[in-house]
Structures are given as structure tokens and as C-alpha cells.
Protein backbone atom coordinates (compact mmCIF):
# COMPACT_ATOMS: atom_id res chain seq x y z
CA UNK A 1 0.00 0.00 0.00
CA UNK A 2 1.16 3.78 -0.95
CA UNK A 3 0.30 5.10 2.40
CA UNK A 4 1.33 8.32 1.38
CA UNK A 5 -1.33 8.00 -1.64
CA UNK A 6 -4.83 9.40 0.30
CA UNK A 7 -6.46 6.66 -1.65
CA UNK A 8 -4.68 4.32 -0.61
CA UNK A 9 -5.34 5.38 3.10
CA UNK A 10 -9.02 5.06 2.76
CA UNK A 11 -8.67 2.05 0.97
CA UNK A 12 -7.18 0.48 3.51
CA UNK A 13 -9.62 1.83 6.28
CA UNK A 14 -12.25 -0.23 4.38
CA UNK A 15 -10.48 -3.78 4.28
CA UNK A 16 -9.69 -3.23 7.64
CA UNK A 17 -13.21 -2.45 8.46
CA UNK A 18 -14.32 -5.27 6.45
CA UNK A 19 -11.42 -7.72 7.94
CA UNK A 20 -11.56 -6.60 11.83
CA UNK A 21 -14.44 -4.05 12.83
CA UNK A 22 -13.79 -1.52 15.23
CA UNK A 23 -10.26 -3.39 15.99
CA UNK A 24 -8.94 -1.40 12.54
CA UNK A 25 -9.79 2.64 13.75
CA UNK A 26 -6.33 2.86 15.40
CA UNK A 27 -4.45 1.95 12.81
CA UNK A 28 -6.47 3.80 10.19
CA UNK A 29 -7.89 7.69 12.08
CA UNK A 30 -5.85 9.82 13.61
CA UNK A 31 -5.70 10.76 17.41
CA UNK A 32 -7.34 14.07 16.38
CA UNK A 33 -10.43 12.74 14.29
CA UNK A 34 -13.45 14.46 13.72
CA UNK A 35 -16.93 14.09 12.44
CA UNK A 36 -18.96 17.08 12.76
CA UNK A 37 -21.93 15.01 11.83
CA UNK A 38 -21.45 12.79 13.99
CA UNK A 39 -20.71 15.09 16.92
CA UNK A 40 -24.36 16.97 16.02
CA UNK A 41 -26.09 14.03 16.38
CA UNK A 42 -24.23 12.90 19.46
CA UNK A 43 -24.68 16.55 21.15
CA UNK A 44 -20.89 16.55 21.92
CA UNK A 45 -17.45 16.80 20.14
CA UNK A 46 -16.16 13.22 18.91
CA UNK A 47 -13.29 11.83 20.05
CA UNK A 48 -11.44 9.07 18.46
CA UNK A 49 -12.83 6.72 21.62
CA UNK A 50 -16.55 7.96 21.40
CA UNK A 51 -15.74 7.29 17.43
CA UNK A 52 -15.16 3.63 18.43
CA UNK A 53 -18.07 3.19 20.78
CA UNK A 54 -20.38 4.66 18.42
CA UNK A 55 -19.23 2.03 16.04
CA UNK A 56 -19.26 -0.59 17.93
CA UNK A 57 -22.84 0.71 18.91
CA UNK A 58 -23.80 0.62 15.04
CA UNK A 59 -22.04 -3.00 14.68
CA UNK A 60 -24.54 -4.19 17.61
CA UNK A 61 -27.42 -3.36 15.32
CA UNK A 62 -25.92 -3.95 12.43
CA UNK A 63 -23.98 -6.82 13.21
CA UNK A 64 -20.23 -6.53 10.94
CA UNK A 65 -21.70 -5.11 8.01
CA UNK A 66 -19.69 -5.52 4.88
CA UNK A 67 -18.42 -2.20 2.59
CA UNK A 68 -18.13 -2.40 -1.22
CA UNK A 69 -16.52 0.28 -2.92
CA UNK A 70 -18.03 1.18 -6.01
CA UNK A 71 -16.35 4.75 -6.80
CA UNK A 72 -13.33 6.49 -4.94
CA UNK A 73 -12.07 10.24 -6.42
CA UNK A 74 -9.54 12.29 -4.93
CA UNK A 75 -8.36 15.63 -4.99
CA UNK A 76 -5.08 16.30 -2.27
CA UNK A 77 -6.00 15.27 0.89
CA UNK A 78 -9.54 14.97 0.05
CA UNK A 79 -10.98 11.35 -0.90
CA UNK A 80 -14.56 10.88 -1.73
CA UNK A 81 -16.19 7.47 -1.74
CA UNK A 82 -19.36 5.82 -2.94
CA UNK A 83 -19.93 2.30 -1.33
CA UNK A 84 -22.95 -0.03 -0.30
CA UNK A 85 -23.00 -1.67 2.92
CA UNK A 86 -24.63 -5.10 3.40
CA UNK A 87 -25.51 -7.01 6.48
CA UNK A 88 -28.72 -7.94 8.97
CA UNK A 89 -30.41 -5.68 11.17
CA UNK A 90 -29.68 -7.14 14.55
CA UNK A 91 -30.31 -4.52 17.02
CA UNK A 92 -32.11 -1.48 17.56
CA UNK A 93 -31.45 2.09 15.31
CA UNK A 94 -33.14 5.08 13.86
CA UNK A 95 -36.18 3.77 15.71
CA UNK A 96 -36.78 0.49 14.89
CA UNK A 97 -36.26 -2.39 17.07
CA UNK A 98 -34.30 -5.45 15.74
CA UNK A 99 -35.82 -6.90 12.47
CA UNK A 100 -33.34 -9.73 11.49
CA UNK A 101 -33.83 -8.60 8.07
CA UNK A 102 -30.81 -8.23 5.98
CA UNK A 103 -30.25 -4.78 4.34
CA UNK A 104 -28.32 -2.56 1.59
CA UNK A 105 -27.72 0.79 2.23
CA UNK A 106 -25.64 3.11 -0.51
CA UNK A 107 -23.74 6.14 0.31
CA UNK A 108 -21.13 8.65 0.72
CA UNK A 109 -17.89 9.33 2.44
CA UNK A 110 -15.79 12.15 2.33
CA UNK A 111 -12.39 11.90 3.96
CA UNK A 112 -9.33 13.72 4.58
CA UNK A 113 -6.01 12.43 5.08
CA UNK A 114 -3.17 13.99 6.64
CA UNK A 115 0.27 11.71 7.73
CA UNK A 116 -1.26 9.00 6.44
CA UNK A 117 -4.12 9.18 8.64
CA UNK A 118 -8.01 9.97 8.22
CA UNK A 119 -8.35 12.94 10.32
CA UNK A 120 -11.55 13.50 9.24
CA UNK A 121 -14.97 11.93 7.42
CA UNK A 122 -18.67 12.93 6.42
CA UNK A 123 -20.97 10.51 5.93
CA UNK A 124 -24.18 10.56 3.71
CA UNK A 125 -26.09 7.44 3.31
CA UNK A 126 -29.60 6.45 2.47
CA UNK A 127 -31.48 6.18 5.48
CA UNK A 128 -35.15 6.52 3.64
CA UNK A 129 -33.89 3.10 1.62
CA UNK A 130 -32.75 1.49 4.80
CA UNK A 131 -36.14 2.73 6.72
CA UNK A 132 -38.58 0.62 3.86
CA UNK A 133 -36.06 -2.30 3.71
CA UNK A 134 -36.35 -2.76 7.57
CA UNK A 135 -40.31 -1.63 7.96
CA UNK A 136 -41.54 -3.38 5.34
CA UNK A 137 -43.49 -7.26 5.67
């Protein structure tokens, strides 16, 4: 891997997602990660450690959903990618207690890199799509 290749860092972020979960944040963000999206929805500033537990949060309902890749574009630090997660709605999120069902969700990261670590990430996903996969009969 050309870690010095942004691409190549958020590349990696996702087959270590995909490989270990949660276990592959420290080797992939930096100490001083944000997500201001995150932090709005969480009412507070995220930390790399509240990153984690909000993860491993979404990996309780989600059980270890799988990330495909499907587009990745980058400009300098700046990496933008378009991915569909897979897996089976396990626990409770975005109001809905566990279904079982399995799901596919499409969406949107933005990341930037800096010393070969993601330092920060927006997230846009389709959570209308997700909603009438898990309500429906």
C-alpha cells in the first residue's frame, strides 16, 4: 500500500473495516479525528474513543456489516467514496427495534487524510432506503 497516496489510506480503512471491525480505527484515524456530523447528532465533540463506541454501537445493530466500494475520487487530501454496505439488522437504530432482516444501504464518504491518517470523514447514506427495507413485511 502507498500510504502516502490518500487513496490508498481510505482504501485500507475499508479492508480493515471489512477484515476486523472496530479493531482497525487505530491503525487507520488519527488521534485528532473528527466528524462534525457525527458530533451533532451525538450533542458533543467526537473523540477518536466515542468514534469507536459509536461504532461498535452501530455494529450491535448492524452486526459486521460488509463495505463495497463502487467509486473512490480524490483531490489532495480529500478522498470521496461511494460504497454499499450489506448485512442484517440485529439490534435497535433510527427507531426500529431489531428486524433480522438483511439490508443494503448506498452512500457517501468524504475523507481527509493527513500523515497517512483519516483525520476526518462525512458521511451521507440512504437512510429513507434502509427505513422501507427494515419496515416493510
Amino acid at each position: 500500500m502507498d500510504t502516502k497516496d490518500p487513496k490508498a489510506v481510505v482504501r485500507r480503512w475499508i479492508e480493515l473495516w471489512n477484515e476486523r471491525g472496530v479493531d482497525g480505527v487505530d491503525e487507520a484515524f488519527a488521534e485528532d479525528f473528527r466528524d462534525e456530523q457525527l458530533s451533532a447528532r451525538l450533542g458533543q465533540p467526537v473523540t477518536l474513543e466515542l468514534f469507536k463506541t459509536s461504532l461498535r454501537a452501530l455494529t450491535e445493530s448492524m452486526g459486521h456489516a460488509q463495505f463495497d466500494e463502487h467509486e473512490m475520487i480524490a483531490e489532495g487530501d480529500r478522498v470521496v467514496v461511494r460504497w454499499t454496505v450489506r448485512g442484517v439488522h440485529h439490534g435497535p437504530i433510527w427507531g426500529l427495534t431489531a428486524t433480522g432482516k438483511s439490508f443494503e444501504i448506498e452512500g457517501v464518504n468524504i475523507f481527509s487524510v493527513r500523515d497517512r491518517r483519516i483525520i476526518e470523514r462525512s458521511t451521507f447514506l440512504d437512510i429513507a432506503s434502509a427505513l422501507i427495507q427494515l419496515r416493510s413485511e
